[in-house]
Every structure is written in structure tokens, then in C-alpha cells.
C-alpha atoms as a PDB file:
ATOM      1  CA  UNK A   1      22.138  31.866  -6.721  1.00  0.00           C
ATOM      2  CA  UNK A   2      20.616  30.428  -9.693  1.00  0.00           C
ATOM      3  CA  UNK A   3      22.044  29.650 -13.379  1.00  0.00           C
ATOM      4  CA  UNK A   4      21.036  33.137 -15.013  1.00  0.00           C
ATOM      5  CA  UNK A   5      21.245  35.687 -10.993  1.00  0.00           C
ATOM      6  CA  UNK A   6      25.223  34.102 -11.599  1.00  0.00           C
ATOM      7  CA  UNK A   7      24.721  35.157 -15.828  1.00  0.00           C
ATOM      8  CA  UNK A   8      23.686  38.660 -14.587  1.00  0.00           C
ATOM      9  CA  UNK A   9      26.107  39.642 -11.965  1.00  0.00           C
ATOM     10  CA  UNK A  10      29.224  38.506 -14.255  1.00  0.00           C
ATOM     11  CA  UNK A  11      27.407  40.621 -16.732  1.00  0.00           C
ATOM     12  CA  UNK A  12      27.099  43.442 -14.603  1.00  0.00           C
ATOM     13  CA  UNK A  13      30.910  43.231 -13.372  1.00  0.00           C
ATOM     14  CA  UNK A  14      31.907  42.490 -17.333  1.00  0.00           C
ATOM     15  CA  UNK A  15      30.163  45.784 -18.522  1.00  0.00           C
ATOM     16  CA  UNK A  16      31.927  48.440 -15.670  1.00  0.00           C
ATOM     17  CA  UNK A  17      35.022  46.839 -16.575  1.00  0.00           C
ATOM     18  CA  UNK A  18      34.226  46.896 -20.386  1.00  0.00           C
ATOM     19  CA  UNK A  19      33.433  50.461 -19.690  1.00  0.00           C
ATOM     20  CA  UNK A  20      36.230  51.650 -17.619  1.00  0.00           C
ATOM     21  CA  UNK A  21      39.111  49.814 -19.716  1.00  0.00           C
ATOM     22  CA  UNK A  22      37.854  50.565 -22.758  1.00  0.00           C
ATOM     23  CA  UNK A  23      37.824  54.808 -22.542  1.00  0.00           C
ATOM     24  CA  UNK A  24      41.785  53.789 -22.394  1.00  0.00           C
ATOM     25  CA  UNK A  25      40.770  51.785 -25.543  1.00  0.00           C
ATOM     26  CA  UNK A  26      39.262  54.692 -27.143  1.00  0.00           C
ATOM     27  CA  UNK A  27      41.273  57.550 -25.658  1.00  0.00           C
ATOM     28  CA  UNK A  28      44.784  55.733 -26.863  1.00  0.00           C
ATOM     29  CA  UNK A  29      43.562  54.846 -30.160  1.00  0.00           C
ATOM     30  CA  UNK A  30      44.196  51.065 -28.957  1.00  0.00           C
ATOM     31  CA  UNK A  31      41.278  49.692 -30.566  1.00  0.00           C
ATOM     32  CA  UNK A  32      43.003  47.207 -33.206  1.00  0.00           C
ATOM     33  CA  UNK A  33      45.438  46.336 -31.030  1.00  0.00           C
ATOM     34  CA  UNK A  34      42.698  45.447 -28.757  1.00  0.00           C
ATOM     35  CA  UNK A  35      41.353  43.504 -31.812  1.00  0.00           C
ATOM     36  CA  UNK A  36      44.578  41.344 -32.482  1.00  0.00           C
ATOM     37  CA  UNK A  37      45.060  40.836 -28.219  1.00  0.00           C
ATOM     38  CA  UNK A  38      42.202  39.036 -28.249  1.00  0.00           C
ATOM     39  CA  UNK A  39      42.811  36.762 -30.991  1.00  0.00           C
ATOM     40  CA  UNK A  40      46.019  36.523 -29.223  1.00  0.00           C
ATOM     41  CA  UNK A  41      44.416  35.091 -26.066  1.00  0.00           C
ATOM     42  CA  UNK A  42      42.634  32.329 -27.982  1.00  0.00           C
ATOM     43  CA  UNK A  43      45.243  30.160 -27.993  1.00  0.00           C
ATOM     44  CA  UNK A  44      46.317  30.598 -24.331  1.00  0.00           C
ATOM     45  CA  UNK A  45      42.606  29.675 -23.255  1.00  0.00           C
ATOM     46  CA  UNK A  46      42.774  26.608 -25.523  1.00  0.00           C
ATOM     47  CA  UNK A  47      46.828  25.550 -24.077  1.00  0.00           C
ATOM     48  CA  UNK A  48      45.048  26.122 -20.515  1.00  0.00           C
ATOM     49  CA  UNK A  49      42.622  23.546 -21.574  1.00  0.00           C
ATOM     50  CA  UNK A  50      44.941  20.615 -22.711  1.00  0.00           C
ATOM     51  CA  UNK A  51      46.554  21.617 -19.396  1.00  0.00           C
ATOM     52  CA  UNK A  52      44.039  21.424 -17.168  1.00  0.00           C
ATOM     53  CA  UNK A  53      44.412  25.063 -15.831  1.00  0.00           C
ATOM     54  CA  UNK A  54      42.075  28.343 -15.905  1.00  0.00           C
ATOM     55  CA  UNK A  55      41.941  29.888 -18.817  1.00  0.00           C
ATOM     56  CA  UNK A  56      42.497  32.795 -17.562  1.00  0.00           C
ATOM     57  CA  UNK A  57      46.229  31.601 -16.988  1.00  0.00           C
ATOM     58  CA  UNK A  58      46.568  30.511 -20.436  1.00  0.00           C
ATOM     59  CA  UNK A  59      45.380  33.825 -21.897  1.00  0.00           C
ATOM     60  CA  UNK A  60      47.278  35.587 -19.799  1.00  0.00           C
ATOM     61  CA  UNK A  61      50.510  34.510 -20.578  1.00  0.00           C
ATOM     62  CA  UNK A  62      50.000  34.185 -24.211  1.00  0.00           C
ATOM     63  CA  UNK A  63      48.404  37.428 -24.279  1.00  0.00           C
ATOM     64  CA  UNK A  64      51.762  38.864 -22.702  1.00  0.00           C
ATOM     65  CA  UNK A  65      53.660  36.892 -25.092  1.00  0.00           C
ATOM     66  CA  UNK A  66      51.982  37.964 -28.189  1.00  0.00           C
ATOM     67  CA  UNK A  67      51.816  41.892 -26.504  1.00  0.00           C
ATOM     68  CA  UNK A  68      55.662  41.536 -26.943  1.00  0.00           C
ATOM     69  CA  UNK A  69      55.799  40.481 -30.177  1.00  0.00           C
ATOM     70  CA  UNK A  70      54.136  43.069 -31.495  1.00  0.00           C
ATOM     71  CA  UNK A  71      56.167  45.190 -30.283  1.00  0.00           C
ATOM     72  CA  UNK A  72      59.288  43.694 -31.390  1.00  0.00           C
ATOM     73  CA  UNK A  73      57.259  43.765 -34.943  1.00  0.00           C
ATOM     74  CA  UNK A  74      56.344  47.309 -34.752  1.00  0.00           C
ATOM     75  CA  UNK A  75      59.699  48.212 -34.327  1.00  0.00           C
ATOM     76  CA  UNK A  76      61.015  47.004 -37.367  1.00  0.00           C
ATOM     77  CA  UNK A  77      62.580  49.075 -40.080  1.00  0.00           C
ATOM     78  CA  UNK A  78      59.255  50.611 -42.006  1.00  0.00           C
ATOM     79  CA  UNK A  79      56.719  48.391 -39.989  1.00  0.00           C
ATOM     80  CA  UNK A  80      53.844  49.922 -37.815  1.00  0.00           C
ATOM     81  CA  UNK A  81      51.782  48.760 -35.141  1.00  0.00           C
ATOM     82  CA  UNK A  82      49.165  48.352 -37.777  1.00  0.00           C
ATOM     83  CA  UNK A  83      51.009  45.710 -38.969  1.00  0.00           C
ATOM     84  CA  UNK A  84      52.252  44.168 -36.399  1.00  0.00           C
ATOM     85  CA  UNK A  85      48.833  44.072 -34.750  1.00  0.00           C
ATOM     86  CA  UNK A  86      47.595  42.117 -38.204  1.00  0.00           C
ATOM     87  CA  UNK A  87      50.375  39.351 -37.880  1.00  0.00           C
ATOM     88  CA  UNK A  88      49.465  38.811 -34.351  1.00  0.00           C
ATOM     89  CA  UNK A  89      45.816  38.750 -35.208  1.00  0.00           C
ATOM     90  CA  UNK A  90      46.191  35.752 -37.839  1.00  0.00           C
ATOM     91  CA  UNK A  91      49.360  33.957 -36.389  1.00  0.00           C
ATOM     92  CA  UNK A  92      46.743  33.781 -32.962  1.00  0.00           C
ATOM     93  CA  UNK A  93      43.652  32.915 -34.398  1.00  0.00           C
ATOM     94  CA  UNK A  94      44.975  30.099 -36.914  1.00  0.00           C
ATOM     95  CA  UNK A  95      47.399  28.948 -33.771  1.00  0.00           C
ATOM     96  CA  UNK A  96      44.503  28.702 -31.670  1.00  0.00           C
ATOM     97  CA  UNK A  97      42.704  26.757 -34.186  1.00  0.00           C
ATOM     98  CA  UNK A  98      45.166  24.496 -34.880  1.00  0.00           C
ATOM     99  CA  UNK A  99      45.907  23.782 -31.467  1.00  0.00           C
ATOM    100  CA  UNK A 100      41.871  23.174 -30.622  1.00  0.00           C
ATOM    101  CA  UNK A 101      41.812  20.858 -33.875  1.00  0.00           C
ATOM    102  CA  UNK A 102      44.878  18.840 -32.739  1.00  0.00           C
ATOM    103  CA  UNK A 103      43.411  18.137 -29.762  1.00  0.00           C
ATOM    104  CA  UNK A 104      39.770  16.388 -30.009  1.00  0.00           C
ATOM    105  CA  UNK A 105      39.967  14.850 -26.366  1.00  0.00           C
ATOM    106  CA  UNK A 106      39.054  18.208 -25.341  1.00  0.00           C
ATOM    107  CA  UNK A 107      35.340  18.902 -23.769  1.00  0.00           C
ATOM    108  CA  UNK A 108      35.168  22.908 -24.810  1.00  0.00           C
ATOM    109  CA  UNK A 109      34.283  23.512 -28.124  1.00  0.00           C
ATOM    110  CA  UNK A 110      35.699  26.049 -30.037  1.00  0.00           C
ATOM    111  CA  UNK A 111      33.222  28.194 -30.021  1.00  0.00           C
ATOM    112  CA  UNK A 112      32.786  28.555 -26.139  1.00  0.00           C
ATOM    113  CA  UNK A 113      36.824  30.545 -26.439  1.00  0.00           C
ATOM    114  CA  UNK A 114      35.677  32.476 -29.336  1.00  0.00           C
ATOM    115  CA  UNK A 115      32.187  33.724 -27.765  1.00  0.00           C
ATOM    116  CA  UNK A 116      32.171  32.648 -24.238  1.00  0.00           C
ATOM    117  CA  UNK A 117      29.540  30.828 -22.001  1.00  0.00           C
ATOM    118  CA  UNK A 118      28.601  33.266 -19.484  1.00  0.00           C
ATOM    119  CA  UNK A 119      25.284  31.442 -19.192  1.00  0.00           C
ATOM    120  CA  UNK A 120      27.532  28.807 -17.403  1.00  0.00           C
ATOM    121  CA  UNK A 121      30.206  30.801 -15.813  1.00  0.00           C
ATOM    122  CA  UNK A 122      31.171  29.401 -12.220  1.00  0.00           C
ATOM    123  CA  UNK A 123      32.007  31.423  -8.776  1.00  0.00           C
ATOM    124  CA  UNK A 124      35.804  31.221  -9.568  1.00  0.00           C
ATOM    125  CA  UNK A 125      35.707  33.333 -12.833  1.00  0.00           C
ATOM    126  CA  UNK A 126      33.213  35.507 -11.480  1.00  0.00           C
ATOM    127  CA  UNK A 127      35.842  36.412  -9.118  1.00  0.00           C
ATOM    128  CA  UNK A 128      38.255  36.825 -11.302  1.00  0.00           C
ATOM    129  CA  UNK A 129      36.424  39.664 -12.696  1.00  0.00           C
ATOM    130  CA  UNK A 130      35.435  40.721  -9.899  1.00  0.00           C
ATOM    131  CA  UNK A 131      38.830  41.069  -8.877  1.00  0.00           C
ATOM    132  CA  UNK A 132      40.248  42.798 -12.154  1.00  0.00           C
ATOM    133  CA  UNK A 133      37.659  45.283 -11.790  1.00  0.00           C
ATOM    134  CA  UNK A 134      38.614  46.455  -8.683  1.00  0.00           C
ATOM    135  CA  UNK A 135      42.284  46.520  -9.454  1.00  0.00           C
ATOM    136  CA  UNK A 136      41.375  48.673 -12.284  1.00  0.00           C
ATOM    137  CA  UNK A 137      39.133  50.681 -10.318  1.00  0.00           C
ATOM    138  CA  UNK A 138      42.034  51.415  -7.832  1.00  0.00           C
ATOM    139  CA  UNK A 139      44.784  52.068 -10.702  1.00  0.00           C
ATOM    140  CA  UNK A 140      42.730  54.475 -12.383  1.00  0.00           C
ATOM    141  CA  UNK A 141      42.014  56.225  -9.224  1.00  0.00           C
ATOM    142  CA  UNK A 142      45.252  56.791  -8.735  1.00  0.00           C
ATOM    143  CA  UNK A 143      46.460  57.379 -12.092  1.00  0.00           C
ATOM    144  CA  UNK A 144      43.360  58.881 -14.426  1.00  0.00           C
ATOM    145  CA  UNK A 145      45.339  62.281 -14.219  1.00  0.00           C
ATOM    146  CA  UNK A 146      48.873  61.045 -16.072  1.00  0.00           C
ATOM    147  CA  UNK A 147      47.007  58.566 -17.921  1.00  0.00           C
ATOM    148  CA  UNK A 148      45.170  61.636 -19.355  1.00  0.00           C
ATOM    149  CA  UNK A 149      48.316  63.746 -19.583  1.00  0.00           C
ATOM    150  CA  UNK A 150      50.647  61.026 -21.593  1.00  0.00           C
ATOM    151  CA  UNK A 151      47.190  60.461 -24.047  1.00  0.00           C
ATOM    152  CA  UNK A 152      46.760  64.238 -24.862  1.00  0.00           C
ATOM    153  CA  UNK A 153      50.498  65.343 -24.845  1.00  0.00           C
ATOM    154  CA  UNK A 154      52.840  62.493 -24.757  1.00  0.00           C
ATOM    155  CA  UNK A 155      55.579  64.937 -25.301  1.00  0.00           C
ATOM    156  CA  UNK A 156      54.823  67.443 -22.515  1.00  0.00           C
ATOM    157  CA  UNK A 157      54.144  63.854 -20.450  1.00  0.00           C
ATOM    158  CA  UNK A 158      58.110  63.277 -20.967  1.00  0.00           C
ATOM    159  CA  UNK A 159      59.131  66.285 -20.603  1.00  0.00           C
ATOM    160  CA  UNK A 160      57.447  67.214 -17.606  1.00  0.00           C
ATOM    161  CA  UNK A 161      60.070  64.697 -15.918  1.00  0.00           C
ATOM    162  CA  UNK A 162      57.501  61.234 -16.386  1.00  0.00           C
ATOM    163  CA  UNK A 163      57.990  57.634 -17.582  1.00  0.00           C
ATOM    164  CA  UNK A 164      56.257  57.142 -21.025  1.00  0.00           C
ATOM    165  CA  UNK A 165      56.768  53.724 -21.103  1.00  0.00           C
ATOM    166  CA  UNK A 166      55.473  52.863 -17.402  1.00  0.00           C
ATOM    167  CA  UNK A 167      51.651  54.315 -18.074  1.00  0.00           C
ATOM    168  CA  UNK A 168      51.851  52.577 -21.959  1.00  0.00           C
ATOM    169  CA  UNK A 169      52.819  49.345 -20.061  1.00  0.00           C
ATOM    170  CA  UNK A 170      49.761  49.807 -17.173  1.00  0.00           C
ATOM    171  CA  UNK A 171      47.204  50.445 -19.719  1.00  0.00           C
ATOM    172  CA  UNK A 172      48.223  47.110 -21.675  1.00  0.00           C
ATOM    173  CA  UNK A 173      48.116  45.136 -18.714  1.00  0.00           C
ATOM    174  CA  UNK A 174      45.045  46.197 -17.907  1.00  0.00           C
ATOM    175  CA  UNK A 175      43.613  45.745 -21.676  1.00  0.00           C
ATOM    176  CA  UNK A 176      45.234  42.308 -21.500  1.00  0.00           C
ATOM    177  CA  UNK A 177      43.939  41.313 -18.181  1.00  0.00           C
ATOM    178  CA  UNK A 178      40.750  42.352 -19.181  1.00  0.00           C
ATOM    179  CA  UNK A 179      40.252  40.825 -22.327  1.00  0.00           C
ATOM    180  CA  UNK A 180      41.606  37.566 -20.399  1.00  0.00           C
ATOM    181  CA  UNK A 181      39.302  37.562 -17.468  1.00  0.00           C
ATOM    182  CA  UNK A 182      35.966  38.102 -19.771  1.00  0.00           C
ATOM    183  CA  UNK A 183      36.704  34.873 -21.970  1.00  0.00           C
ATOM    184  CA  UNK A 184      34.276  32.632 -20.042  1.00  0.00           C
ATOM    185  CA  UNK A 185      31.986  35.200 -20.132  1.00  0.00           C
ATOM    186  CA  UNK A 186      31.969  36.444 -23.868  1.00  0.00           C
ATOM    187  CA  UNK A 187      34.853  34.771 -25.472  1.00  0.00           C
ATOM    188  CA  UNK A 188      37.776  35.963 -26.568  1.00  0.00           C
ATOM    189  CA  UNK A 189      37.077  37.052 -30.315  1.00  0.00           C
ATOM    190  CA  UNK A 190      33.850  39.014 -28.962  1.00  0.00           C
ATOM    191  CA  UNK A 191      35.226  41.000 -26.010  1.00  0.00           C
ATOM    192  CA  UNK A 192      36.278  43.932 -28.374  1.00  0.00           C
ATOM    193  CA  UNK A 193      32.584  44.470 -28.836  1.00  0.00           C
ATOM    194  CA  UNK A 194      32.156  44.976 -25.250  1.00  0.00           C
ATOM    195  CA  UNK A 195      35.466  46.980 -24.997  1.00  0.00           C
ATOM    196  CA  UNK A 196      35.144  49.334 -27.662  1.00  0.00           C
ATOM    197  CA  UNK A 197      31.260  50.229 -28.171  1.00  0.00           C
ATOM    198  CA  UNK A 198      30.322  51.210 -24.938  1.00  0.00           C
ATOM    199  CA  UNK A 199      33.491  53.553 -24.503  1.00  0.00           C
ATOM    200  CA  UNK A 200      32.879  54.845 -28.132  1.00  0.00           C
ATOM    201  CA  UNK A 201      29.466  55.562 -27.581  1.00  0.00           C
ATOM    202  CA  UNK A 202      30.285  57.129 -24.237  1.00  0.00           C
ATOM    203  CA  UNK A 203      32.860  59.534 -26.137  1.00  0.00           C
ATOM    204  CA  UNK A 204      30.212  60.798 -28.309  1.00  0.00           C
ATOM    205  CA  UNK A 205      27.770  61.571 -25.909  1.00  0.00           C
ATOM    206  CA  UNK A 206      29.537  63.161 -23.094  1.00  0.00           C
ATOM    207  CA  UNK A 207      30.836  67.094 -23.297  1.00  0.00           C
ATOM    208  CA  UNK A 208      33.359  67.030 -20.212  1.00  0.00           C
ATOM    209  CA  UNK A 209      35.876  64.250 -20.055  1.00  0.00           C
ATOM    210  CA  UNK A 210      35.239  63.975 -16.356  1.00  0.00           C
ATOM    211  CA  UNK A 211      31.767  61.913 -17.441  1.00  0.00           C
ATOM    212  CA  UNK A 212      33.253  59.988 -20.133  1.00  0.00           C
ATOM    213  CA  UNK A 213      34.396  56.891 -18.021  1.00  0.00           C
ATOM    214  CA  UNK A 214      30.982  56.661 -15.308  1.00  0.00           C
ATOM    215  CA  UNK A 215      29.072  57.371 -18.617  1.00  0.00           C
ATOM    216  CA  UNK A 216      30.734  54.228 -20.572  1.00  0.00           C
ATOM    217  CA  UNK A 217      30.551  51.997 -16.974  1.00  0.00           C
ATOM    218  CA  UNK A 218      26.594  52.626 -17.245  1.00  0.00           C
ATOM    219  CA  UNK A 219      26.502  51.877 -21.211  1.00  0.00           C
ATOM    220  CA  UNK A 220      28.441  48.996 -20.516  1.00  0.00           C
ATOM    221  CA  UNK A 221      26.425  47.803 -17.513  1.00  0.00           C
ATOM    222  CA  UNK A 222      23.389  48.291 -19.911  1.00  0.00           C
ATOM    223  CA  UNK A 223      24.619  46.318 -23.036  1.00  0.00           C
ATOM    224  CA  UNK A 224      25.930  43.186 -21.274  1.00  0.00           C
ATOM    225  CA  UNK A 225      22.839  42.547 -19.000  1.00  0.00           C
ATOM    226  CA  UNK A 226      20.347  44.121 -22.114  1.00  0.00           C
ATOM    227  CA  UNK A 227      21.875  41.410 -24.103  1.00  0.00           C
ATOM    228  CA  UNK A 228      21.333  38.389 -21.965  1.00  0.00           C
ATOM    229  CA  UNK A 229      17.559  39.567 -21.408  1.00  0.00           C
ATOM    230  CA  UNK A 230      17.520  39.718 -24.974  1.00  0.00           C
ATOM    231  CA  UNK A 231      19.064  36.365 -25.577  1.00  0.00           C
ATOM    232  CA  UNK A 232      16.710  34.563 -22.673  1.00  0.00           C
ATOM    233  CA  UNK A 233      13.890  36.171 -24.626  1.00  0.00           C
ATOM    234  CA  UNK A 234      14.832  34.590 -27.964  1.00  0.00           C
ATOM    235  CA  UNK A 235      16.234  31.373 -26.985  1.00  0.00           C
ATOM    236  CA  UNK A 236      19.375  32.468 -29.239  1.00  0.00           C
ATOM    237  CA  UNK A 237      23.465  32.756 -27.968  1.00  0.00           C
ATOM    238  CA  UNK A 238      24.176  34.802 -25.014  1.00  0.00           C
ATOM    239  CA  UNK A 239      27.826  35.818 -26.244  1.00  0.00           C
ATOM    240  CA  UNK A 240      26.039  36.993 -29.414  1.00  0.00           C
ATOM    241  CA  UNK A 241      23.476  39.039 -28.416  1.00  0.00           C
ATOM    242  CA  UNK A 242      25.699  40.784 -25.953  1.00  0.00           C
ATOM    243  CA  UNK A 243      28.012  41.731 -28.593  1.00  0.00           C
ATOM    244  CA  UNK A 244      25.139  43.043 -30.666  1.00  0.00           C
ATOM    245  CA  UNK A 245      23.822  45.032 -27.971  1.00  0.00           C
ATOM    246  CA  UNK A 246      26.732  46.534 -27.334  1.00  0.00           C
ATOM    247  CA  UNK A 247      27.063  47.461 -31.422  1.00  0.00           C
ATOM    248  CA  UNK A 248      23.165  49.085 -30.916  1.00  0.00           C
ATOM    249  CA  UNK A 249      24.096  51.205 -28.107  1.00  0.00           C
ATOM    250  CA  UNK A 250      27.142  52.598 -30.160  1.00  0.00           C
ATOM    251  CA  UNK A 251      24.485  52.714 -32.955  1.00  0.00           C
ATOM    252  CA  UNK A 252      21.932  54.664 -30.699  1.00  0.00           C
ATOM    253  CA  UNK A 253      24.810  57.039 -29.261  1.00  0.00           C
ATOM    254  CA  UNK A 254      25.649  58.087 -33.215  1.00  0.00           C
ATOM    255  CA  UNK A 255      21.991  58.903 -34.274  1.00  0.00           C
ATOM    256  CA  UNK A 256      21.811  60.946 -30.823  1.00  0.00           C
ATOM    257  CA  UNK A 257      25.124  62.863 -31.667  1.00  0.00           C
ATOM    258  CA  UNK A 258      23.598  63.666 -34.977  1.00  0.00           C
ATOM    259  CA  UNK A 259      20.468  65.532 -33.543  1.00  0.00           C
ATOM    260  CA  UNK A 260      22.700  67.620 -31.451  1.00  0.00           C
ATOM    261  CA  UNK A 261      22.919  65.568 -28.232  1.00  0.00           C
ATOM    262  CA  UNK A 262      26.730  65.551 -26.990  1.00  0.00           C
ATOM    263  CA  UNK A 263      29.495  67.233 -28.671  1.00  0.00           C
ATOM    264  CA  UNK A 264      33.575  67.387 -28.069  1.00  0.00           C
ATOM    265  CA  UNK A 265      35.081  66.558 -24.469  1.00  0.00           C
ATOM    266  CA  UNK A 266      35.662  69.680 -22.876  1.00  0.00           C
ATOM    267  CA  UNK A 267      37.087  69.305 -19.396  1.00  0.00           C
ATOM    268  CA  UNK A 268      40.697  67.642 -20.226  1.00  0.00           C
ATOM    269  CA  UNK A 269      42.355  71.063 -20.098  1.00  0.00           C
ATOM    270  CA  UNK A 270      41.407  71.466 -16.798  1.00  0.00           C
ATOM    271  CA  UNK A 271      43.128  68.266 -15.492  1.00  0.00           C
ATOM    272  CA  UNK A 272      46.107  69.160 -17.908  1.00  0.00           C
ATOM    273  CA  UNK A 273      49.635  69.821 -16.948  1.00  0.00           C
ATOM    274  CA  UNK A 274      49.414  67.264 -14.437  1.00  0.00           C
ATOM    275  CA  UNK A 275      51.505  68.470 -11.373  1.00  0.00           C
ATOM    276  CA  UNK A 276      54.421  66.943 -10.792  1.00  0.00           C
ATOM    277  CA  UNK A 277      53.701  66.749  -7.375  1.00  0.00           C
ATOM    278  CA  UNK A 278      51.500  64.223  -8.408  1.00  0.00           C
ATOM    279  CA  UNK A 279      53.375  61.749 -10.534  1.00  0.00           C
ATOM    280  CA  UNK A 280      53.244  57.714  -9.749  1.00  0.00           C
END
């Protein structure tokens, strides 16, 4: 397969599992977080580096690491997530800078774990994706119905007898794993672009819930390979034009919603209580 057939297929695989991870993005109201997790995983792609491991190993673990910390800081006495999702933002970013800085030996410039080089992403993290996607495919086969019923009604979620804290943990791994996987592909500071914008636009487009994640897979799909057309066309950075993409289609979904096309998810009711029957 040639240089941009392997561009397009990690595009293809990036943008369903943009899609599908970030309706939990957008239905949890995790979007900052998301924001700070991926500064987060800067600085695990650039340790991977001076070790001479994937990057997705470094990001991973860091990512997990930082995950925890915010939570620890969010739990403080008259802190917020808000907050704790800034310090985590900063501390990674200027961590992973410092590290990068400290460490001129390395090959990778900085800007290939802040946007990505998906123009020369190899077999082994297009598998990776690959991979992700289809464990996230599976988990939210089996779990789209509680996932749904601790977003809308956490309360009824715990009282009907479930964990609260075992989906909230599932959809961070999978936000985390995701944002970790896509870093050769589109970096780690531009993978909320991907994550967010495609679900958003999804969300204000769709009128039953049912459509919102195949609609936000096929937005997805559409902004990451759109934007390396676009950026083969003009000669300019693939990373970049991705994310841009994916800000137009969010862009394109408004001005539709504002002549009337879409309107509010209708459909959630119907999958709502969950039985208990069928509880993970």
C-alpha cells in the first residue's frame, strides 16, 4: 500500500473511532476533560521516545496517571473538575515541553506529538487503532443501554441496583485509549478536534438518539479523510487540515440546525429504565 492508501485507511479507522468515543464525549459533558487528557498524553509520547518504546505506551500510562490526579484534585474541599482538568492541562503541556527540550538527541520534533504525522504512520499504529476501534465497537455493543441510563439519570442508574463508578471508569478508558492511539495520526493536542466536532455536530443534526453515534462515525469518517484530500491539495499540514475540517463540519451542522434541519434527541426514553436484567 502506498504512503497516502496507509494516510487514508488510518484516517478512516481515526474518524469511526473519533465518532463513536466522542458521543460519550458529548453525551457526558467530558469535553474539557477530554481537552486536559490530551495535553496529559504529551508527555507520555515524548518519555516513550527517550525510551525507545511506542508512544502509545507512554501516553497511556501517563494519561492514566494524570486521569487520577484529577480526580484526586477534583475532590478537594471547594475544587471542581473544572479545575482540576486546568492544572492537568498546564502541568502536562509545560511537562511535556520541558521534557522534549531537555532532550535534543531526540529525532521527533515537537510538533509531530502535538499534531501528529499520519502522512507517515506505519502498519503497527494502524493496528493499534484498528484494534481500539473494535474494542470500542464491542463495549458499546454491549453497554450503549447503561451507558445511556447512568448519562441521563445517574441517580435512577444507582438506584436501580448499578455501579456508577464502573461505566464512569469504561468511558475514561476508552477516551484515554483513544486519544492515545490517534497521536501518530493527529497528535495529541489536536485529537479533541476530531473527538468533539464530529459528535457535536452529530448531536445537532440527529432527532432520535438511536442515529446519533452511526451519524457522528460517518461525520467523522468524512472530516479525517476530507482533510487529508484537502491537505494533499494544498501542499499544507495534514494534522491541521484535519482538525479544521472537522471544526467546518461542526460549522456546517450549526447553520443546518438553524434552518430547521435536526432538532432535540428523541428516542432515549425509549431505551430508558434499563432492565436490570440487563446490567454488565
Amino acid at each position: 500500500m502506498t504512503v497516502f492508501g496507509n494516510a487514508m485507511l488510518a484516517a478512516v479507522l481515526v474518524g469511526a473511532l473519533c465518532g463513536i468515543v466522542g458521543t460519550l464525549v458529548v453525551l457526558r459533558k467530558r469535553a474539557f476533560f477530554t481537552v486536559a487528557l490530551t495535553h496529559a498524553t504529551f508527555p507520555g509520547g515524548v518519555i516513550a521516545a527517550i525510551l525507545g518504546v511506542h508512544l502509545a505506551l507512554g501516553g497511556f500510562v501517563m494519561g492514566m496517571l494524570l486521569v487520577g490526579l484529577m480526580v484526586l484534585v477534583g475532590k478537594l474541599h471547594r475544587q471542581g473538575n473544572e479545575v482540576a482538568a486546568g492544572i492537568v492541562l498546564s502541568f502536562g503541556y509545560a511537562l511535556g515541553t520541558f521534557l522534549h527540550a531537555a532532550n535534543p538527541q531526540l529525532q521527533s520534533k515537537v510538533d509531530s506529538f502535538l499534531t501528529g504525522t499520519i502522512l507517515g504512520i506505519n502498519r503497527e499504529s494502524i493496528l493499534l487503532i484498528a484494534t481500539m476501534l473494535i474494542i470500542t465497537v464491542v463495549a458499546m455493543t454491549l453497554w450503549w443501554k447503561p451507558m445511556l441510563f447512568s448519562t441521563f439519570d445517574p441517580r435512577g442508574f444507582v438506584a436501580s441496583g448499578y455501579s456508577g463508578w464502573g461505566f464512569e471508569a469504561l468511558s475514561l478508558v476508552l477516551i484515554v485509549g483513544t486519544v492515545v492511539v490517534t497521536m501518530p495520526a493527529i497528535g495529541s493536542v489536536l485529537a479533541i478536534a476530531m473527538i468533539a466536532a464530529p459528535a457535536a455536530s452529530a448531536k445537532l443534526l440527529v432527532r432520535n438518539v438511536v442515529w446519533l453515534i452511526p451519524t457522528a462515525v460517518v461525520l467523522g469518517i468524512l472530516a479525517a479523510t476530507g482533510g487529508l484530500w484537502i491537505s494533499r491539495w494544498l501542499s499544507i499540514s495534514a494534522g491541521g487540515s484535519i482538525a479544521l475540517t472537522a471544526t467546518l463540519v461542526f460549522v456546517v451542522a450549526t447553520v443546518l440546525r438553524s434552518l430547521g434541519v435536526g432538532g432535540p434527541q428523541r428516542g432515549a426514553a425509549a431505551t430508558l429504565p434499563v432492565k436490570i436484567s440487563d446490567r454488565a
